[in-house]
PDB file of N, CA and C in Angstrom:
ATOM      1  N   UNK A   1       0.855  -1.176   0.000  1.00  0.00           N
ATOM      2  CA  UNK A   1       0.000   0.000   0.000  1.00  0.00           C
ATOM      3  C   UNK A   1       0.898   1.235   0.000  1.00  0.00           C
ATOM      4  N   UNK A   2       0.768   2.048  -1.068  1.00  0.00           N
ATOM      5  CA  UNK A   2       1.490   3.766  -1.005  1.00  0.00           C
ATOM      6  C   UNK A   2       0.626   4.684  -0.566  1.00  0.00           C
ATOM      7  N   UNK A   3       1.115   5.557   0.184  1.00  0.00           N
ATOM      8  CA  UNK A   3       0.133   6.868   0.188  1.00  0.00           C
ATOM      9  C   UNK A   3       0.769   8.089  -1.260  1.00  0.00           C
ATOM     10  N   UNK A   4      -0.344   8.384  -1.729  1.00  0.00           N
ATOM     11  CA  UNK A   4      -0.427   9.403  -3.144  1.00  0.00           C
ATOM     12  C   UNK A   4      -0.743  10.659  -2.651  1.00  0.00           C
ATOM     13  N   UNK A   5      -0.501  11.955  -3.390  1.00  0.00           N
ATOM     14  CA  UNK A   5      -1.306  12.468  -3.665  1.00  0.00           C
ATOM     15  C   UNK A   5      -1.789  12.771  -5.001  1.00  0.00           C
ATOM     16  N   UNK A   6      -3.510  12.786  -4.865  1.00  0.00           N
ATOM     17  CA  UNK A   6      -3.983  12.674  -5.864  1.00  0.00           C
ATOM     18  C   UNK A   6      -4.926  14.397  -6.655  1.00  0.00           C
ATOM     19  N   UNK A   7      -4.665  14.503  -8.012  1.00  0.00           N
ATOM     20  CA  UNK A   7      -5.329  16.053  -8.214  1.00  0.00           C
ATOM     21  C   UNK A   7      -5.622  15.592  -9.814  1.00  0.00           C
ATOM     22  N   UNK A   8      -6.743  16.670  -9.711  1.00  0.00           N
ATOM     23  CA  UNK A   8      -7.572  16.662 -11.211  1.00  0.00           C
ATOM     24  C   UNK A   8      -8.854  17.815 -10.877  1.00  0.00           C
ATOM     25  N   UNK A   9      -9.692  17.631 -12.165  1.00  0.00           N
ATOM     26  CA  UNK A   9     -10.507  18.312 -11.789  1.00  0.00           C
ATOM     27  C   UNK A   9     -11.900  17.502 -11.873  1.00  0.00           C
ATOM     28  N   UNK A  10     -12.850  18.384 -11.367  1.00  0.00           N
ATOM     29  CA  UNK A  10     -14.267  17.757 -11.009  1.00  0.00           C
ATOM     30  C   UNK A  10     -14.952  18.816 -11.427  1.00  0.00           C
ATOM     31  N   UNK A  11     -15.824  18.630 -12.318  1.00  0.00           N
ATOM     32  CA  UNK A  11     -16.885  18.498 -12.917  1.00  0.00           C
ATOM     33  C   UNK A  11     -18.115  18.622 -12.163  1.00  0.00           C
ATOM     34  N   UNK A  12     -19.201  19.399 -12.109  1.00  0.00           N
ATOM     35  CA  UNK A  12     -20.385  19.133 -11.458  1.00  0.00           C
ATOM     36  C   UNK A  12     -21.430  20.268 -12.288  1.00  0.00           C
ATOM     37  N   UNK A  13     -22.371  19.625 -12.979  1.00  0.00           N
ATOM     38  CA  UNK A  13     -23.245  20.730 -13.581  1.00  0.00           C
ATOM     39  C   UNK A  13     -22.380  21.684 -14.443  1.00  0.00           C
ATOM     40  N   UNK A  14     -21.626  21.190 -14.878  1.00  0.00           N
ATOM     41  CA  UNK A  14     -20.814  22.618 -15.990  1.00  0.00           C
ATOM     42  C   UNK A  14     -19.908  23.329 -15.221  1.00  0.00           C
ATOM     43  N   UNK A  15     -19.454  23.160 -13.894  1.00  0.00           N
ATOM     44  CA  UNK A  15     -18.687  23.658 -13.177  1.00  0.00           C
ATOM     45  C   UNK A  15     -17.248  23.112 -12.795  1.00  0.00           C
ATOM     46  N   UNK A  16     -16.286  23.512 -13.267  1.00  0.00           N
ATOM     47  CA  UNK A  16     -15.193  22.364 -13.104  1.00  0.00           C
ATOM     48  C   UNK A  16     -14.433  23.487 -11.866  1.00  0.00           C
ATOM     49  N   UNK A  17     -14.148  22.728 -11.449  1.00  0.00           N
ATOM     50  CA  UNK A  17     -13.205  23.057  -9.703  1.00  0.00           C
ATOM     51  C   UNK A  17     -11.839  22.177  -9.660  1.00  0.00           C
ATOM     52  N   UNK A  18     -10.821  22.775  -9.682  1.00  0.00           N
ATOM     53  CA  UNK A  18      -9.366  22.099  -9.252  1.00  0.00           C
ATOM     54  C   UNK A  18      -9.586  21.068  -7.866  1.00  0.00           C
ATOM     55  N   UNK A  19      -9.473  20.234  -7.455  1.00  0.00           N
ATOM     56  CA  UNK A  19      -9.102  19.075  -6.637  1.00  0.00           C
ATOM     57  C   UNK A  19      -8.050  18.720  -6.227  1.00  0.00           C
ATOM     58  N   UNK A  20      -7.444  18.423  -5.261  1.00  0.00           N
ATOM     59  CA  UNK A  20      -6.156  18.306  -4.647  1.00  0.00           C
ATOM     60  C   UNK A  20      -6.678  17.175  -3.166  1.00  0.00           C
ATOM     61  N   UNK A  21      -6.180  16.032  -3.016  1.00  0.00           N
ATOM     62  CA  UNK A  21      -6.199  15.387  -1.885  1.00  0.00           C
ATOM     63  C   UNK A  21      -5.163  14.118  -1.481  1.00  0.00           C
ATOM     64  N   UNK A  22      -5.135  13.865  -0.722  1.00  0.00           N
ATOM     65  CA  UNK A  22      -4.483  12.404  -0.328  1.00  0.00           C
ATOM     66  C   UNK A  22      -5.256  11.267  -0.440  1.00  0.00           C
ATOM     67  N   UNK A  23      -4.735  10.181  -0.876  1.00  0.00           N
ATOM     68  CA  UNK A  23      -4.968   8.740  -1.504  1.00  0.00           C
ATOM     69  C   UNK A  23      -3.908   7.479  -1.583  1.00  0.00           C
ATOM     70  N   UNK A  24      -4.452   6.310  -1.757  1.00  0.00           N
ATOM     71  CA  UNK A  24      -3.800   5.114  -1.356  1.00  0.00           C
ATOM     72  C   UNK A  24      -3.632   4.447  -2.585  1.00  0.00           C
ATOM     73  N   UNK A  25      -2.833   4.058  -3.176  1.00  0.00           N
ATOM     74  CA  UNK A  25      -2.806   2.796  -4.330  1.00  0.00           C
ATOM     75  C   UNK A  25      -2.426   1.645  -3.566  1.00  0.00           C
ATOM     76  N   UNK A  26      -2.969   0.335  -4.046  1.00  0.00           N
ATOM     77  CA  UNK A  26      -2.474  -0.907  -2.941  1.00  0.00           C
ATOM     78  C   UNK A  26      -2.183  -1.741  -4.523  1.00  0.00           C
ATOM     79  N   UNK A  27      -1.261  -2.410  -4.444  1.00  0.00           N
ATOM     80  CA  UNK A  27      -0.878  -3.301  -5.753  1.00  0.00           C
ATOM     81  C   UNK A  27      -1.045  -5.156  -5.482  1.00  0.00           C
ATOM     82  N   UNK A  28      -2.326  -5.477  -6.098  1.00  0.00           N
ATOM     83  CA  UNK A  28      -2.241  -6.940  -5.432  1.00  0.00           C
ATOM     84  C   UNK A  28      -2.421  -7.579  -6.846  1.00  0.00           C
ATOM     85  N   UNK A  29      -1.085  -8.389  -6.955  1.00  0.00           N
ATOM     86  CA  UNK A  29      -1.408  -9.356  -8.392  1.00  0.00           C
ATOM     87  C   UNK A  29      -1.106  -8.306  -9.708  1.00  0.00           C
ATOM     88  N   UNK A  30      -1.662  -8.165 -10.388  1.00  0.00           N
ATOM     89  CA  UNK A  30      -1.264  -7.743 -11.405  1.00  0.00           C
ATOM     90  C   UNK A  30      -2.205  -6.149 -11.976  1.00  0.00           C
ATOM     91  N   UNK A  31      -3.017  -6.257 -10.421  1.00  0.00           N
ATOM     92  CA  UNK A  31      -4.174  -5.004 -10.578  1.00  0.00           C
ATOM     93  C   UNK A  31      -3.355  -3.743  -9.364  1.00  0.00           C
ATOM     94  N   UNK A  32      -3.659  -2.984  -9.902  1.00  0.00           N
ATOM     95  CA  UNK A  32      -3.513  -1.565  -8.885  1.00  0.00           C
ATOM     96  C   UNK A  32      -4.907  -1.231  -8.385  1.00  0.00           C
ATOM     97  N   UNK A  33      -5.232  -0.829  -7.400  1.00  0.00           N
ATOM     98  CA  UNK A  33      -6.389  -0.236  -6.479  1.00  0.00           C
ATOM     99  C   UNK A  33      -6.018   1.236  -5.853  1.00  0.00           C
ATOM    100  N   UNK A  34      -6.931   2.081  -6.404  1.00  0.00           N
ATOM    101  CA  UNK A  34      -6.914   3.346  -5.413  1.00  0.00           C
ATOM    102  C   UNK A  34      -8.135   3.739  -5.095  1.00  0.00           C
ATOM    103  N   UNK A  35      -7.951   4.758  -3.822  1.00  0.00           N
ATOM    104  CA  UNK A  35      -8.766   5.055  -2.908  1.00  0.00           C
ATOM    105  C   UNK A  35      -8.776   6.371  -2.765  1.00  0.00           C
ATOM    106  N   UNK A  36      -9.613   7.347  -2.375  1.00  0.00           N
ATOM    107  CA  UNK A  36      -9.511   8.689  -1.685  1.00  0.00           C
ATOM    108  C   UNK A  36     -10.797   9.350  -1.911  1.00  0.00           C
ATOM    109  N   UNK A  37     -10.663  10.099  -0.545  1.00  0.00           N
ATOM    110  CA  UNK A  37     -12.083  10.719  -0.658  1.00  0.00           C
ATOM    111  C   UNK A  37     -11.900  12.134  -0.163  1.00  0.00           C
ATOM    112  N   UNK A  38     -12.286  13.312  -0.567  1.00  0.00           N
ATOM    113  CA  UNK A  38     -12.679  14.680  -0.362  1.00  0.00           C
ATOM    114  C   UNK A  38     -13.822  15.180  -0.347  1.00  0.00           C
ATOM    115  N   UNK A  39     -13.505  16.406   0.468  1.00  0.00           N
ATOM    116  CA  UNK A  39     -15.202  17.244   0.219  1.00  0.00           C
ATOM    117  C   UNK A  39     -15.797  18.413  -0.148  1.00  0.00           C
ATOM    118  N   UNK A  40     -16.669  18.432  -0.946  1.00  0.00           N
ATOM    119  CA  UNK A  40     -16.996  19.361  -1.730  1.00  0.00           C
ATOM    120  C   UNK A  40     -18.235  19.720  -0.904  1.00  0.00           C
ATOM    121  N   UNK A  41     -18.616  21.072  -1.292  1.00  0.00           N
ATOM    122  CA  UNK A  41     -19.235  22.304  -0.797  1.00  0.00           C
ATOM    123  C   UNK A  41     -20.031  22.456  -2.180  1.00  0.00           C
ATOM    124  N   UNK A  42     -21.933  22.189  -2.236  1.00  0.00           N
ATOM    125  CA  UNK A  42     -22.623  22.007  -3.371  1.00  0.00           C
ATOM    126  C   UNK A  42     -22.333  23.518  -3.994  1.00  0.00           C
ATOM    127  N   UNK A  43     -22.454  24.834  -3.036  1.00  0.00           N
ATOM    128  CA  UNK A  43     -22.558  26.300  -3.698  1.00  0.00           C
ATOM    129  C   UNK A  43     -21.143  26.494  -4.296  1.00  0.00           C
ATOM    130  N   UNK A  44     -20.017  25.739  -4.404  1.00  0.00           N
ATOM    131  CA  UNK A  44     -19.297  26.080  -5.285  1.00  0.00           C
ATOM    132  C   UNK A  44     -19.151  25.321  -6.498  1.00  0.00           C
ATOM    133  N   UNK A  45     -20.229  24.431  -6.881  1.00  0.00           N
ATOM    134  CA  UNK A  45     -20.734  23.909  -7.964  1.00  0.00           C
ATOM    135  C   UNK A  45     -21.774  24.417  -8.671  1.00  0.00           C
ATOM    136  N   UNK A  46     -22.181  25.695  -8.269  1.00  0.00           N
ATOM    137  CA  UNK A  46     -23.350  26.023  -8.687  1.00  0.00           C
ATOM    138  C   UNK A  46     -24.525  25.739  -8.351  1.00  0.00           C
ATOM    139  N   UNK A  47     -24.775  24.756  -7.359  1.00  0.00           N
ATOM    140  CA  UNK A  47     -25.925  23.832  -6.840  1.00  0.00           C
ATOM    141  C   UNK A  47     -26.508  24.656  -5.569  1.00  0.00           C
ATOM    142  N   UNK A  48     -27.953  25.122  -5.742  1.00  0.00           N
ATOM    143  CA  UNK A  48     -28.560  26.341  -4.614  1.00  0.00           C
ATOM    144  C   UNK A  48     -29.547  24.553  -3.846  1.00  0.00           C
ATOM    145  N   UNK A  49     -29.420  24.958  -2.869  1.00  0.00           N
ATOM    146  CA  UNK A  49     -30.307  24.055  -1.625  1.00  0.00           C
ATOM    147  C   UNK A  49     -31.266  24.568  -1.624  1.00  0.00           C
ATOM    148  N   UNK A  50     -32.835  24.416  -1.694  1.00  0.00           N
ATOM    149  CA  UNK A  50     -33.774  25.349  -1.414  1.00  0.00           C
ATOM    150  C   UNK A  50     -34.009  25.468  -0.011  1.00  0.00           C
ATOM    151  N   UNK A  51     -34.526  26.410   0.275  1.00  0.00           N
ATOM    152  CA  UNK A  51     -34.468  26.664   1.281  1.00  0.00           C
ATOM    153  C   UNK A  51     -34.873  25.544   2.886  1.00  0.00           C
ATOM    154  N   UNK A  52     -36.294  25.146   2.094  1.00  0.00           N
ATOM    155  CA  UNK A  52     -36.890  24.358   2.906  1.00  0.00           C
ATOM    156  C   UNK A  52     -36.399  23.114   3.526  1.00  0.00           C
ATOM    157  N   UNK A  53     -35.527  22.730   2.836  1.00  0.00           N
ATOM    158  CA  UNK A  53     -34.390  21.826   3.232  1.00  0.00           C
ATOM    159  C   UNK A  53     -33.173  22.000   3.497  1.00  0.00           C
ATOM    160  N   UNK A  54     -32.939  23.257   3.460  1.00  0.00           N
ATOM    161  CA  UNK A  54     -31.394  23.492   3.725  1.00  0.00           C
ATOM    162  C   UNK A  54     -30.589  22.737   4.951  1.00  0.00           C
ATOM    163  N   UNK A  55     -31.502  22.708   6.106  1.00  0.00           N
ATOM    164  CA  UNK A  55     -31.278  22.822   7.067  1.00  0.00           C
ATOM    165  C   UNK A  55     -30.792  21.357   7.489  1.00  0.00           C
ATOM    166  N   UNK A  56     -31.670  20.532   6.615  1.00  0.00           N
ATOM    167  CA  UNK A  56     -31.640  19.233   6.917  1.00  0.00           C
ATOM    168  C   UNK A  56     -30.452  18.469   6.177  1.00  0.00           C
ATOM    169  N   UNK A  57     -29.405  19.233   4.970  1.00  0.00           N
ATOM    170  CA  UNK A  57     -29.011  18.803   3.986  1.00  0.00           C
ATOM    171  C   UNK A  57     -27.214  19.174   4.635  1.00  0.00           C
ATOM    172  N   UNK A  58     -26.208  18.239   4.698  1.00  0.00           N
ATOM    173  CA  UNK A  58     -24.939  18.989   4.721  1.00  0.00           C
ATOM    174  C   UNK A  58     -24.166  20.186   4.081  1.00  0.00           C
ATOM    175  N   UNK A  59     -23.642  21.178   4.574  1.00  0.00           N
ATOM    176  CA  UNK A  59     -23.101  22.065   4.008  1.00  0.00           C
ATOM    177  C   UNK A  59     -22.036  21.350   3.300  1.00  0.00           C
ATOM    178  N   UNK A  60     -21.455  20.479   3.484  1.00  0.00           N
ATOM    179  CA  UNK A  60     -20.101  20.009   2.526  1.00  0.00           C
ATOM    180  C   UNK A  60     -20.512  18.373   2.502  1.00  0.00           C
ATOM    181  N   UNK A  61     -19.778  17.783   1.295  1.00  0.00           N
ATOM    182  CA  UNK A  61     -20.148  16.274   0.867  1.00  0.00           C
ATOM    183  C   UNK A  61     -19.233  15.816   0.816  1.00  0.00           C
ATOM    184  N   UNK A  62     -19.103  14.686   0.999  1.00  0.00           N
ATOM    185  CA  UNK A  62     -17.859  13.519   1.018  1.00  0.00           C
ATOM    186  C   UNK A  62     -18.063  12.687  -0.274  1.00  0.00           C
ATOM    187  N   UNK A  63     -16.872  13.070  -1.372  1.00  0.00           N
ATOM    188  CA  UNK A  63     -17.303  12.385  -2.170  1.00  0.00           C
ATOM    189  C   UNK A  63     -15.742  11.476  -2.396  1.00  0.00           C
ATOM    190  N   UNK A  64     -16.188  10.037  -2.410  1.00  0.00           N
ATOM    191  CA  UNK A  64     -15.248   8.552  -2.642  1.00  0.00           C
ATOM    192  C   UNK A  64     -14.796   8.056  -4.275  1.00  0.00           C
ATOM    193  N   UNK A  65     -13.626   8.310  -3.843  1.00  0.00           N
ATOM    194  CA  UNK A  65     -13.112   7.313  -5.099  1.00  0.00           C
ATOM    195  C   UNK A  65     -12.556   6.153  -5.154  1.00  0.00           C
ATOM    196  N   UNK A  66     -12.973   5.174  -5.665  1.00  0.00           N
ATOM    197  CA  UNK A  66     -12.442   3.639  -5.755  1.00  0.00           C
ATOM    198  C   UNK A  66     -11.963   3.592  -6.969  1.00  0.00           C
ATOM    199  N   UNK A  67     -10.914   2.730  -7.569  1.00  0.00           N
ATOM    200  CA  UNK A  67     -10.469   2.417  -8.741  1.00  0.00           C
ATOM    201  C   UNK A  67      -9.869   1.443  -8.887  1.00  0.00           C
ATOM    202  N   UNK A  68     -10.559   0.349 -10.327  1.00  0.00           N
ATOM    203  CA  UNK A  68      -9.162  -0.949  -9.927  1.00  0.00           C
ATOM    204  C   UNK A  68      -8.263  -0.629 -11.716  1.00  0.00           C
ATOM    205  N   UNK A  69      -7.252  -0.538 -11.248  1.00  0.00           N
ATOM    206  CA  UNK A  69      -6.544  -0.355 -12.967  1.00  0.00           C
ATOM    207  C   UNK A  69      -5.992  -1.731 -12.698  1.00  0.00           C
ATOM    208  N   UNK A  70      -5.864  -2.178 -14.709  1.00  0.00           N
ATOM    209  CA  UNK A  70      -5.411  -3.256 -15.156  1.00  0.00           C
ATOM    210  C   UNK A  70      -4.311  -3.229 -15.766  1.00  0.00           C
ATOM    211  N   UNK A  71      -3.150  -3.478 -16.167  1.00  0.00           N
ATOM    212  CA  UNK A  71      -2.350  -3.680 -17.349  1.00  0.00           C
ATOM    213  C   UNK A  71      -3.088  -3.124 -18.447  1.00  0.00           C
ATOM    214  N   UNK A  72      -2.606  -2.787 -19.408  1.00  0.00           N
ATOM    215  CA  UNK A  72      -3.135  -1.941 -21.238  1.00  0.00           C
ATOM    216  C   UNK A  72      -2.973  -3.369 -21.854  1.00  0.00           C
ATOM    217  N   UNK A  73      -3.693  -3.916 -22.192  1.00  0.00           N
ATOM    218  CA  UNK A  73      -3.816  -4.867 -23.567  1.00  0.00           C
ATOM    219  C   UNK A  73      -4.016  -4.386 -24.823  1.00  0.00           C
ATOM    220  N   UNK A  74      -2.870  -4.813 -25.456  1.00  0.00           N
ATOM    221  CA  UNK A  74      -2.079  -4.386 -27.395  1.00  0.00           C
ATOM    222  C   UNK A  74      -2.589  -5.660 -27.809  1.00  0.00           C
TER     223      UNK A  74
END
């Protein structure tokens, strides 16, 4: 298992936002696995809460990434 850090961007509704976080690749067999999760804040995606629910809804989201990469087959 390595610790990474991992960056790109994200996408949400036409809104792309720079990303920056820490993450794990684990190498078992001939597959790579990564992991990491950050959190995003919906109003800097453009995304309004209505009101009536605001209250009930998190100000920031935890969003997970899993990944299994394979070898490239030619």
């Amino acid at each position: 298992v390595y610790p990474v850090k991992v960056s790109g961007d994200m996408t949400i509704h036409g809104v792309t936002k720079p990303v920056s976080t820490d993450g794990q690749l684990e190498v078992k067999g001939n597959q790579v696995y990564s992991t990491s999760k950050f959190m995003i804040k919906p109003e800097d995606y453009g995304i309004e809460i209505p009101s009536v629910v605001r209250d009930n809804i998190a100000k920031e989201m935890e969003v997970t990434v899993n990944t299994t990469l394979e070898p490239l087959k030619r």
